[in-house]
C-alpha atoms as a PDB file:
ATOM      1  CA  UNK A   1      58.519   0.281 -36.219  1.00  0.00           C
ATOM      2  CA  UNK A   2      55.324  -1.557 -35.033  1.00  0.00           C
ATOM      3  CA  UNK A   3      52.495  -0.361 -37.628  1.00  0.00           C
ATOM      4  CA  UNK A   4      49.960   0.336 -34.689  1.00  0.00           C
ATOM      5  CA  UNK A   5      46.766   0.799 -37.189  1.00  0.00           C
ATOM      6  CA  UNK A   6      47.201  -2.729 -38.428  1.00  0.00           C
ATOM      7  CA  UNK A   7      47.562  -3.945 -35.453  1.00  0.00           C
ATOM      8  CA  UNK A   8      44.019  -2.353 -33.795  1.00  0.00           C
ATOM      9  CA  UNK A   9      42.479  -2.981 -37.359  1.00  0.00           C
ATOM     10  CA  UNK A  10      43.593  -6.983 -36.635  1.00  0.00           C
ATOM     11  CA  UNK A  11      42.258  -7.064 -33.029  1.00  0.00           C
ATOM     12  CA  UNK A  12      39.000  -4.993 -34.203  1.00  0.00           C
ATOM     13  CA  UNK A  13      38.114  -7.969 -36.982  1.00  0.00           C
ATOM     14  CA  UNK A  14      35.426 -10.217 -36.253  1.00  0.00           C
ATOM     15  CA  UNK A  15      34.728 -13.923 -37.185  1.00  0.00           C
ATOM     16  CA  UNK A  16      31.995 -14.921 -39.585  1.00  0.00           C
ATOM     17  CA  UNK A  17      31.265 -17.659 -36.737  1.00  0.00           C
ATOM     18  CA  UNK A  18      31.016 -15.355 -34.147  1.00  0.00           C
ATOM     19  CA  UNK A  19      28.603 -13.294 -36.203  1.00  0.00           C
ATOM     20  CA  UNK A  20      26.812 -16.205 -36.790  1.00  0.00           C
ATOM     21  CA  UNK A  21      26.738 -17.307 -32.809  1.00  0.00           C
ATOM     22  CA  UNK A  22      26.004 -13.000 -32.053  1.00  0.00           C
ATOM     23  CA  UNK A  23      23.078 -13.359 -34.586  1.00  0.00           C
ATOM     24  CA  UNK A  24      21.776 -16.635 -33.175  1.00  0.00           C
ATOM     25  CA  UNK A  25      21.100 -15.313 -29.817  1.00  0.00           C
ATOM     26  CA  UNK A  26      20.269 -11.690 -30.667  1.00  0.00           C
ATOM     27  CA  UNK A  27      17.444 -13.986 -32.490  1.00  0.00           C
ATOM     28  CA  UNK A  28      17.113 -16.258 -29.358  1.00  0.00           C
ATOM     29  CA  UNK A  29      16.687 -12.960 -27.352  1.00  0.00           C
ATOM     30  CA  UNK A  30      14.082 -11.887 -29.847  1.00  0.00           C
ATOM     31  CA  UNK A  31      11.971 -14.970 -29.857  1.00  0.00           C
ATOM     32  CA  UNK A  32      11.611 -15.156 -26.106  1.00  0.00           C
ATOM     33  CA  UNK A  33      10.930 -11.231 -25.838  1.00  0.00           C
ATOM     34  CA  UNK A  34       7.501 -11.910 -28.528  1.00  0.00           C
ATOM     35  CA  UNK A  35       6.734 -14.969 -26.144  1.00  0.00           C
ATOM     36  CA  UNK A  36       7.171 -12.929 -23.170  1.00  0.00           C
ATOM     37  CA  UNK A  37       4.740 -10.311 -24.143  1.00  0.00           C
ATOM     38  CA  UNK A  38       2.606 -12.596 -25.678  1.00  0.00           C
ATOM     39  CA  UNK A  39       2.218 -14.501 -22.029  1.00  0.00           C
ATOM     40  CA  UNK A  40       1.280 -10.770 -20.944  1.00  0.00           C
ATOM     41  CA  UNK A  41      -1.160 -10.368 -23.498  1.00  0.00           C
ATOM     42  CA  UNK A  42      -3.400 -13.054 -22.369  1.00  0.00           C
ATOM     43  CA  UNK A  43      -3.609 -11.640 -18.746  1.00  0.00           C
ATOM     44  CA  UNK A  44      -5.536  -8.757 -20.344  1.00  0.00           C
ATOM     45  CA  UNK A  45      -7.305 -10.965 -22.840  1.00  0.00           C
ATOM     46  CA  UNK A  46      -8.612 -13.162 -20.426  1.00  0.00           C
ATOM     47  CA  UNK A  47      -9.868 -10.423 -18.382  1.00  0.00           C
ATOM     48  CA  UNK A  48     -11.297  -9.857 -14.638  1.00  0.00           C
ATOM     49  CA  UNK A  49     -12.390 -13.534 -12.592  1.00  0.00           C
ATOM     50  CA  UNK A  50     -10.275 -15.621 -14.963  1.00  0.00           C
ATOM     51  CA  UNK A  51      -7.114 -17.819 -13.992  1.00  0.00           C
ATOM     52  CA  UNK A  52      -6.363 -19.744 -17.521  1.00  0.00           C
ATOM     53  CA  UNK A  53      -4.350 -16.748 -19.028  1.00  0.00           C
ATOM     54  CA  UNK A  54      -2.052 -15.940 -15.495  1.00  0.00           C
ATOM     55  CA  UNK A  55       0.849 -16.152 -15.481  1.00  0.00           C
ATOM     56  CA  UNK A  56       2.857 -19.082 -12.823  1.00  0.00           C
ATOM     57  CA  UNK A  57       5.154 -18.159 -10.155  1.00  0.00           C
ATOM     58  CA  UNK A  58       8.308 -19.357 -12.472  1.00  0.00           C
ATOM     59  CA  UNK A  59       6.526 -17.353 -15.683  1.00  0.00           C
ATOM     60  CA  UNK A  60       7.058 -14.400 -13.456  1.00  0.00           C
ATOM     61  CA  UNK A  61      10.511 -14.837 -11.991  1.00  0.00           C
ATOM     62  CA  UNK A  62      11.640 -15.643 -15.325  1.00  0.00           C
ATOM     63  CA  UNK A  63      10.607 -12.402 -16.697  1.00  0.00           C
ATOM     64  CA  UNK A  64      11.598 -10.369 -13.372  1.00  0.00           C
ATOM     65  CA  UNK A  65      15.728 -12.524 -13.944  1.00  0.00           C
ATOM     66  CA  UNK A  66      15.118 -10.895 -17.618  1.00  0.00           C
ATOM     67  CA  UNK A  67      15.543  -7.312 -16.050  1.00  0.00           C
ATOM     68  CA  UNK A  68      13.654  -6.142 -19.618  1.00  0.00           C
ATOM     69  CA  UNK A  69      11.853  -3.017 -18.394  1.00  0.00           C
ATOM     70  CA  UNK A  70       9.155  -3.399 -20.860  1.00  0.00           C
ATOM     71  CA  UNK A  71       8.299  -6.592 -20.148  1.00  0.00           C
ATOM     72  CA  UNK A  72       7.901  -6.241 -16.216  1.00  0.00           C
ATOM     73  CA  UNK A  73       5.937  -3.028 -16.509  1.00  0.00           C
ATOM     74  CA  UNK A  74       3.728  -4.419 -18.745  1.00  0.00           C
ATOM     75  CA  UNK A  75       3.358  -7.309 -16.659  1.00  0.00           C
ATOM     76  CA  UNK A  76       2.422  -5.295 -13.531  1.00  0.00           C
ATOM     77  CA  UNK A  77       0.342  -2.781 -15.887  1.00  0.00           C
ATOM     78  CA  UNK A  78      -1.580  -6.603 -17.027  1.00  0.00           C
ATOM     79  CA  UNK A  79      -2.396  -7.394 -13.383  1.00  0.00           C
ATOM     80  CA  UNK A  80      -3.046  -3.667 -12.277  1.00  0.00           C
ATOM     81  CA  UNK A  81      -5.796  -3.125 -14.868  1.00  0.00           C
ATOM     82  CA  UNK A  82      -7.996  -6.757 -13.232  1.00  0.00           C
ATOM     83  CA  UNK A  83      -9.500  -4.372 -10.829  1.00  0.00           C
ATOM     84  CA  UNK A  84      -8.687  -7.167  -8.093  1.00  0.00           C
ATOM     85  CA  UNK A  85     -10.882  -7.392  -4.719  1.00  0.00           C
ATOM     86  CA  UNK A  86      -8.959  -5.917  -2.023  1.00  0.00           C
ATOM     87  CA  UNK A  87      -9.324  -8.531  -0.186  1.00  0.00           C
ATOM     88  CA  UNK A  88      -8.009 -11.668  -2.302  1.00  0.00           C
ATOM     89  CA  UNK A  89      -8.590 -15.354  -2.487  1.00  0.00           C
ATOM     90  CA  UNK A  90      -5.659 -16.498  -4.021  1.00  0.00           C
ATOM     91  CA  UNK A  91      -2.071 -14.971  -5.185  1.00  0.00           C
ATOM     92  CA  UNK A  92      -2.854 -16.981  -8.396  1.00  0.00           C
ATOM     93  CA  UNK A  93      -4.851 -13.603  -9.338  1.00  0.00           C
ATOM     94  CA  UNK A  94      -1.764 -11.380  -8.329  1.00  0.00           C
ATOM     95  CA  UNK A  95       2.109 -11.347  -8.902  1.00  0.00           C
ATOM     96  CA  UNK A  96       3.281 -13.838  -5.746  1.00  0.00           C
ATOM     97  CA  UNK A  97       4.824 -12.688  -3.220  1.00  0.00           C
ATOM     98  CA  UNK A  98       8.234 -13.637  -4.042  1.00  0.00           C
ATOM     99  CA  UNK A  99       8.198 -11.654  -7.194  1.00  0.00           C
ATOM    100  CA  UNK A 100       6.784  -8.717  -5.352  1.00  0.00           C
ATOM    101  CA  UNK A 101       9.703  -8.907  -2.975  1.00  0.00           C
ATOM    102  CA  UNK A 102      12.192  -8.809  -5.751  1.00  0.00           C
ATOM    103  CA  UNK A 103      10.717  -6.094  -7.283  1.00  0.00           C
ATOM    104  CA  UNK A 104      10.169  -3.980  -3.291  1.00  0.00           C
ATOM    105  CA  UNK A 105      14.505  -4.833  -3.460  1.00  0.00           C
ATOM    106  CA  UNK A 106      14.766  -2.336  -6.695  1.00  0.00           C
ATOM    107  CA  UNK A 107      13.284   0.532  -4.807  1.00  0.00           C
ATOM    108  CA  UNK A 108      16.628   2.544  -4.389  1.00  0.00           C
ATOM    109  CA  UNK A 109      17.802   0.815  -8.509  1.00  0.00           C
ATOM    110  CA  UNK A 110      18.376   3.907 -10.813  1.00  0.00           C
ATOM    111  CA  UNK A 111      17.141   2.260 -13.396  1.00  0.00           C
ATOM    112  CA  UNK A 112      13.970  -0.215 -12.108  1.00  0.00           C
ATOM    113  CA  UNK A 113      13.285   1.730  -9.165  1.00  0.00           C
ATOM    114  CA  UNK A 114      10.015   3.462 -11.342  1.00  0.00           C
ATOM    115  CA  UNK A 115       8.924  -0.256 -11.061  1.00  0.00           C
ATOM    116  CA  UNK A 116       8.971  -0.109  -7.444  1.00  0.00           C
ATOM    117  CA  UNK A 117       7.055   2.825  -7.313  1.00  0.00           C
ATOM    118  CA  UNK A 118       4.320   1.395 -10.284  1.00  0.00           C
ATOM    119  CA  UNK A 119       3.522  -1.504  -8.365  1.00  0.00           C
ATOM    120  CA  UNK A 120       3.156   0.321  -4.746  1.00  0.00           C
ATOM    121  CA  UNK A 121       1.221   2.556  -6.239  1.00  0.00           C
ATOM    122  CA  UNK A 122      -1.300   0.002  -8.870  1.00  0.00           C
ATOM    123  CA  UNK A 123      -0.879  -3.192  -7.996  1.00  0.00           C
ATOM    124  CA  UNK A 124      -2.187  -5.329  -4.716  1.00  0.00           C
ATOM    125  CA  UNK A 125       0.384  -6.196  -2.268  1.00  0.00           C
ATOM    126  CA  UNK A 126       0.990  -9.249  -0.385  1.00  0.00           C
ATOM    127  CA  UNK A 127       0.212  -9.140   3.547  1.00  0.00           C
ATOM    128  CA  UNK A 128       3.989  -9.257   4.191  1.00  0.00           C
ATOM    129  CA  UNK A 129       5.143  -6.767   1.528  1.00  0.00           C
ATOM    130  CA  UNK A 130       2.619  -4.262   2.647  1.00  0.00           C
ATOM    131  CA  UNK A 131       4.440  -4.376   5.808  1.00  0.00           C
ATOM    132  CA  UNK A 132       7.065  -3.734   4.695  1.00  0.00           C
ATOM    133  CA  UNK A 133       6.199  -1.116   2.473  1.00  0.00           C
ATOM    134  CA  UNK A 134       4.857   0.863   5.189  1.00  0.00           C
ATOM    135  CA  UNK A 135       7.405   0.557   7.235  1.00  0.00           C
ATOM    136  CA  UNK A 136      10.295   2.046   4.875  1.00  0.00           C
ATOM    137  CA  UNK A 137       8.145   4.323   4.213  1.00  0.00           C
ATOM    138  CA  UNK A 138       6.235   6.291   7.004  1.00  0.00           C
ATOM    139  CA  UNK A 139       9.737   8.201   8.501  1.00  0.00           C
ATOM    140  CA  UNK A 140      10.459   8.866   4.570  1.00  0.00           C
ATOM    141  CA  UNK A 141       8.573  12.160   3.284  1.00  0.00           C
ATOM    142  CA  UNK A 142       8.583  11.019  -0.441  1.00  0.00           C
ATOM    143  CA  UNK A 143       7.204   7.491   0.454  1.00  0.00           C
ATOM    144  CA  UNK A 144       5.187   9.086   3.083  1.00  0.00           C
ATOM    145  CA  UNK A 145       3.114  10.798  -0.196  1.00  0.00           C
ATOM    146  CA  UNK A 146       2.914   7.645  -1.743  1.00  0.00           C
ATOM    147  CA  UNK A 147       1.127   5.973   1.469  1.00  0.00           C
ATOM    148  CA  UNK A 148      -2.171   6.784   0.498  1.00  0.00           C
ATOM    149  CA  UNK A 149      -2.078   5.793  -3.153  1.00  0.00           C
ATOM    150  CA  UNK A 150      -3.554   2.495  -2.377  1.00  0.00           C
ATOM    151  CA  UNK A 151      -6.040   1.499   0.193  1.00  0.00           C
ATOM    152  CA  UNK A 152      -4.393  -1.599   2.501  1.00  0.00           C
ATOM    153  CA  UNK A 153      -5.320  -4.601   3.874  1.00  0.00           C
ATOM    154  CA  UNK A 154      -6.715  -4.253   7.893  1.00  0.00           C
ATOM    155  CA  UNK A 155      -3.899  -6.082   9.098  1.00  0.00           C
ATOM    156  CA  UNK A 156      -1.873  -3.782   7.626  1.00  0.00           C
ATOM    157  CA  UNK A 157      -3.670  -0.393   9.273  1.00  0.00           C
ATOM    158  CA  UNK A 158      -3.443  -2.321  12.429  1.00  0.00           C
ATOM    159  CA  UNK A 159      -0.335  -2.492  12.136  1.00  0.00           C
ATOM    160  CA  UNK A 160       1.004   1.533  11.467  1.00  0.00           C
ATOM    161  CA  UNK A 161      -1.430   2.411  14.153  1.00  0.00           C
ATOM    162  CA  UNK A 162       0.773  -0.066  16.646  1.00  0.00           C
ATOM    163  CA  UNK A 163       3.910   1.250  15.057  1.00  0.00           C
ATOM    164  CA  UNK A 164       3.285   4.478  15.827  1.00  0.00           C
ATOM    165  CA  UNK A 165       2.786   4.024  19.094  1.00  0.00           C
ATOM    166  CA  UNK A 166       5.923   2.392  19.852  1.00  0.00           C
ATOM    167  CA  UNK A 167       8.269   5.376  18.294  1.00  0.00           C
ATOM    168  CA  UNK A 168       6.266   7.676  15.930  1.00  0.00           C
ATOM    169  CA  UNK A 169       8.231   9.941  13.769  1.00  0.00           C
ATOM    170  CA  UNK A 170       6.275  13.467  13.020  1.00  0.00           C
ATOM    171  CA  UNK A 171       6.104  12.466   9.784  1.00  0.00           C
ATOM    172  CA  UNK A 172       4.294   9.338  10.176  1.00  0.00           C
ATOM    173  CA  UNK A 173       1.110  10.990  11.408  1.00  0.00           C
ATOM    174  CA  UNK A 174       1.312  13.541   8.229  1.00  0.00           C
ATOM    175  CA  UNK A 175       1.302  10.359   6.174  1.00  0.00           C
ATOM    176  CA  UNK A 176      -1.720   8.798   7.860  1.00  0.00           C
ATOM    177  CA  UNK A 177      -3.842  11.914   7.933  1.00  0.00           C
ATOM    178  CA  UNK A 178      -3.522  11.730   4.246  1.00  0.00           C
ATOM    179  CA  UNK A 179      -4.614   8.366   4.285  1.00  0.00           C
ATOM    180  CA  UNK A 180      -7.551   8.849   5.884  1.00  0.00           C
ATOM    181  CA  UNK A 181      -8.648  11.912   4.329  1.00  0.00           C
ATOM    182  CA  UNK A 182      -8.464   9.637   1.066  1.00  0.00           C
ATOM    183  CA  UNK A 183      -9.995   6.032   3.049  1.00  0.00           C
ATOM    184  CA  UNK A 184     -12.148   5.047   5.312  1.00  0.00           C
ATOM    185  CA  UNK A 185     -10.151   2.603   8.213  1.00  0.00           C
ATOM    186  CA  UNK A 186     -11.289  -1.502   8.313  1.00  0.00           C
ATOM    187  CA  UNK A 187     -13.271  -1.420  11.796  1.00  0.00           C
ATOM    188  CA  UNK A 188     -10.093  -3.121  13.616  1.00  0.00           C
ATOM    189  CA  UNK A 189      -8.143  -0.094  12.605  1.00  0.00           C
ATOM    190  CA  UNK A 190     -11.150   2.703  13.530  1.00  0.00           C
ATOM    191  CA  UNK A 191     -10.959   0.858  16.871  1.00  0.00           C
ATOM    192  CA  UNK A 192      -7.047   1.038  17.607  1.00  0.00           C
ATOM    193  CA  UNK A 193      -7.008   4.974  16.296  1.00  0.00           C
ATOM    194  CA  UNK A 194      -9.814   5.635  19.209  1.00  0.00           C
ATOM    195  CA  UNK A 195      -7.144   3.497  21.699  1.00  0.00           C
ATOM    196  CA  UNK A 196      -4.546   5.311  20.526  1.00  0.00           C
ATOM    197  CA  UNK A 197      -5.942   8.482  22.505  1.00  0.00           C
ATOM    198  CA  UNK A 198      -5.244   7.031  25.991  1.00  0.00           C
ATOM    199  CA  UNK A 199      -2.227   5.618  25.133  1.00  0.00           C
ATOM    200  CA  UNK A 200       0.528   8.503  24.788  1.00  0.00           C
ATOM    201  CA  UNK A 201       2.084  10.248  27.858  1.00  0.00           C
ATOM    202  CA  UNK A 202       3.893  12.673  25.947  1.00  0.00           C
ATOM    203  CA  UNK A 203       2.216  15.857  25.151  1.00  0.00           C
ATOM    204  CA  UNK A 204       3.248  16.731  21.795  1.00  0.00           C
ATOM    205  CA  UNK A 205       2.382  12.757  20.234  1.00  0.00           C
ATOM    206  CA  UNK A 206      -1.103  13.187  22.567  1.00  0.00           C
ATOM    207  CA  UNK A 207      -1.579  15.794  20.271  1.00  0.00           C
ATOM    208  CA  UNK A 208      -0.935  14.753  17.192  1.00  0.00           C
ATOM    209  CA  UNK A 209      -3.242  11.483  17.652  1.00  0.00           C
ATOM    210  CA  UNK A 210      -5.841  13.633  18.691  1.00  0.00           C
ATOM    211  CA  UNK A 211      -6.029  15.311  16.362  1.00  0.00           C
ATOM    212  CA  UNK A 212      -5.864  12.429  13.734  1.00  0.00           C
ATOM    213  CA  UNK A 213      -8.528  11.592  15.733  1.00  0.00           C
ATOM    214  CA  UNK A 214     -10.702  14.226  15.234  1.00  0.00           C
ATOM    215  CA  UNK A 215      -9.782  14.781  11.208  1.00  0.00           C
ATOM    216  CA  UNK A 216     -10.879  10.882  11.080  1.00  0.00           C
ATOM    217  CA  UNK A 217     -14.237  11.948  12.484  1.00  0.00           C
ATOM    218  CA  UNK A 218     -14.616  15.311  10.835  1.00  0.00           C
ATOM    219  CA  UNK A 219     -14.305  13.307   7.718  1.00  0.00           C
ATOM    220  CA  UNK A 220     -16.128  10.130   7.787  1.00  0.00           C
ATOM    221  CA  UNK A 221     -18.938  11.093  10.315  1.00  0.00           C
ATOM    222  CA  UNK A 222     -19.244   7.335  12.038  1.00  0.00           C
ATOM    223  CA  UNK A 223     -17.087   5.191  13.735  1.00  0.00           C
ATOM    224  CA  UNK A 224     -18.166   1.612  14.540  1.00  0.00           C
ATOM    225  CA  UNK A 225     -19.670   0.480  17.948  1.00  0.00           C
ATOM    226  CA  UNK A 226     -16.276  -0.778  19.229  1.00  0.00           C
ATOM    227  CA  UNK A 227     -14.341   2.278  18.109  1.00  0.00           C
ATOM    228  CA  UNK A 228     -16.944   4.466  19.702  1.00  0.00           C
ATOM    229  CA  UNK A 229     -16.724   2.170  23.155  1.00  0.00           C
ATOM    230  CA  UNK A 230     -13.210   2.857  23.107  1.00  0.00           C
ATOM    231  CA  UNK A 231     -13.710   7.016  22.179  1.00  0.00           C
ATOM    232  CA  UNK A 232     -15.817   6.990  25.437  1.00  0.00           C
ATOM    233  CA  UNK A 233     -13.036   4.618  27.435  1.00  0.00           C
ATOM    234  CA  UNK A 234     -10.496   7.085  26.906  1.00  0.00           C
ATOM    235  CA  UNK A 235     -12.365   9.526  28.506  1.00  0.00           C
ATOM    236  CA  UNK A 236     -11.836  12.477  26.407  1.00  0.00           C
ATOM    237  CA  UNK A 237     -14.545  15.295  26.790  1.00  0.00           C
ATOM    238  CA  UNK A 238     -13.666  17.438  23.862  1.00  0.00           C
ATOM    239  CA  UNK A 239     -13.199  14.498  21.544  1.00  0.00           C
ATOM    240  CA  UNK A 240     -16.174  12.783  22.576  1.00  0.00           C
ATOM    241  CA  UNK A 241     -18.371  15.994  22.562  1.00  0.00           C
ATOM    242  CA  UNK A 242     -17.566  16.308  18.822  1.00  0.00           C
ATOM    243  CA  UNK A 243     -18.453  13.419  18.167  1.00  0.00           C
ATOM    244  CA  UNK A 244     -21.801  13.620  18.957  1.00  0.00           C
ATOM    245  CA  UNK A 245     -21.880  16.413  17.332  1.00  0.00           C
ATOM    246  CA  UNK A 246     -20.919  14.803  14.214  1.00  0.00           C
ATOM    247  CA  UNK A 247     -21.826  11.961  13.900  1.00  0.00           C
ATOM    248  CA  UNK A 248     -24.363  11.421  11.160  1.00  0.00           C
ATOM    249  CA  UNK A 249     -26.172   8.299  12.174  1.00  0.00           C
ATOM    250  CA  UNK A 250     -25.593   9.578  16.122  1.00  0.00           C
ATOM    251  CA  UNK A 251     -23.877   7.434  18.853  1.00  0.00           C
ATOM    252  CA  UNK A 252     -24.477   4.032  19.111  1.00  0.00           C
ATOM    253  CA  UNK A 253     -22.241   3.219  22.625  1.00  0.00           C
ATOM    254  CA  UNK A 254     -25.330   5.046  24.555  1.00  0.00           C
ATOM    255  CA  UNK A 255     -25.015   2.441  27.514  1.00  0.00           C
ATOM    256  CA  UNK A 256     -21.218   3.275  28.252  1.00  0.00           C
ATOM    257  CA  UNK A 257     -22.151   7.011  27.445  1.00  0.00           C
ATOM    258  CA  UNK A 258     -24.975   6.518  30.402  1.00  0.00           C
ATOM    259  CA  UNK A 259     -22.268   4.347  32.690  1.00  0.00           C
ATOM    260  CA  UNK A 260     -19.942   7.453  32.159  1.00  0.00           C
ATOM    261  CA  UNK A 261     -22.197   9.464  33.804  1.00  0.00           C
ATOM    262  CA  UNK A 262     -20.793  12.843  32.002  1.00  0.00           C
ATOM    263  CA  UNK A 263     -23.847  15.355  32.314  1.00  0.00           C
ATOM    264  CA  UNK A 264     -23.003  17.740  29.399  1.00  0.00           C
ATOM    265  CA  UNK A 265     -22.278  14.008  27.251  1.00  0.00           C
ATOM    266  CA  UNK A 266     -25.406  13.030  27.922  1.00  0.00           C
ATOM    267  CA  UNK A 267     -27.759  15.832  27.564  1.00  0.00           C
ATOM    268  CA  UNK A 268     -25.971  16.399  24.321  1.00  0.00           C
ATOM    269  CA  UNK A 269     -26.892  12.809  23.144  1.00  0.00           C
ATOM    270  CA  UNK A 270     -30.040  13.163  24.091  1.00  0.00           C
ATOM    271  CA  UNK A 271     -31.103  16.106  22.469  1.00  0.00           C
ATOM    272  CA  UNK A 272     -29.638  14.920  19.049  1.00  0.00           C
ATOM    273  CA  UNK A 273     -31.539  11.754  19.514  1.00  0.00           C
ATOM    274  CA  UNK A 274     -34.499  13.807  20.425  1.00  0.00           C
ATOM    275  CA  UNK A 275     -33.975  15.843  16.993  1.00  0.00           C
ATOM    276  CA  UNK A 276     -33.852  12.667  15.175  1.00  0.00           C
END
């Protein structure tokens, strides 16, 4: 009769050399985790403006191949807390973009999809990757309430505004109403919401626009001179009435207000400019 016990007792034995060689890299894996976060230590010691203590494109696809979770949230915590510009002059000062890509492919990862969401929502995205951010996430009602964590780049509010007018779901314009109750658009953007108005055929996305539109205004109070030329283009009465009505600094596009030749327009504009 086999003696089963000694035989599970003889395969469950291990080596003193494989100790040894277990014990040598546990060590290994030790060493490079305190070198790891001692590279992320100097992005905060160095502080805001300086490039000596950041970290190189390999330094941080080395640590993103490491899958550690500590060490990658710390590292996006380190570059988070510089208080960039918005509007950068070098990736040196960020996480590059291929790093940020690797991390936007975890979004859906059970367990480094909080990543994902950390750096969306703290860190400053590449051109590209804000792209693409926006675009998985408009249509999607939980990344739709992240949209407006995060103030983006022009190009990129250029860019939803154009997307929406190709095929806008519902829940699109819910995610940019709360973007602009939280930001004010670059003046590119401002001037493709006011196009936006004479663009849709269909009733129900003429609507909603509009009425983007008109939160936008209610909010900020002032729209720059080519978003206001293109308010008055689109020929919208209502729209156009309140904004002269809000507007705190008053109307600026007078000569295509005058052009338009609307009576109740004008006598509206000029009794708020009379008021002062």
């Amino acid at each position: 009769m086999f003696n089963y016990k000694k035989i599970i007792g003889m395969e469950e034995k291990i080596s003193i050399a494989e100790i040894n060689r277990l014990m040598e890299e546990a060590e290994q894996e030790r060493r490079e985790h305190r070198r790891v976060m001692r590279l992320v230590q100097q992005i905060k010691d160095e502080g805001w403006g300086a490039v000596s203590g950041l970290l190189t494109k390999e330094e941080q696809l080395h640590i993103l191949r490491r899958r550690r979770y500590p060490e990658i949230h710390a590292m996006l915590q380190a570059y988070a807390d510089l208080h960039l510009e918005r509007f950068r002059d070098g990736q040196l000062k960020n996480l590059c973009e291929e790093a940020q890509r690797e991390i936007f492919s975890w979004k859906g990862d059970e367990d480094l999809g909080s990543l994902f969401c950390y750096m969306v929502e703290n860190n400053v995205l590449s051109p590209q990757v804000e792209k693409d951010f926006v675009l998985c996430c408009l249509p999607h009602p939980f990344w739709g309430s992240r949209f407006n964590k995060m103030q983006y780049l022009p190009e990129t509010e250029v860019f939803v505004l154009r997307e929406l007018q190709k095929k806008p779901p519902f829940a699109c314009f819910d995610a940019l109403t709360g973007y602009i109750r939280k930001w004010r658009l670059s003046m590119d953007a401002e001037t493709e919401l006011m196009k936006c108005i004479g663009i849709f055929a269909n009733r129900d996305k003429y609507a909603m626009v509009l009425n983007v539109a008109k939160w936008y205004i209610q909010i900020h109070r002032c729209l720059c001179l080519p978003a206001e030329r293109e308010l008055i283009k689109s020929g919208n009465h209502d729209l156009i009435m309140f904004y002269i009505k809000e507007a705190k600094d008053g109307l600026s596009a007078k000569d295509e207000l005058f052009e338009r030749g609307n009576r109740e327009e004008v006598e509206d504009f000029i009794f708020r400019y009379r008021m002062g």
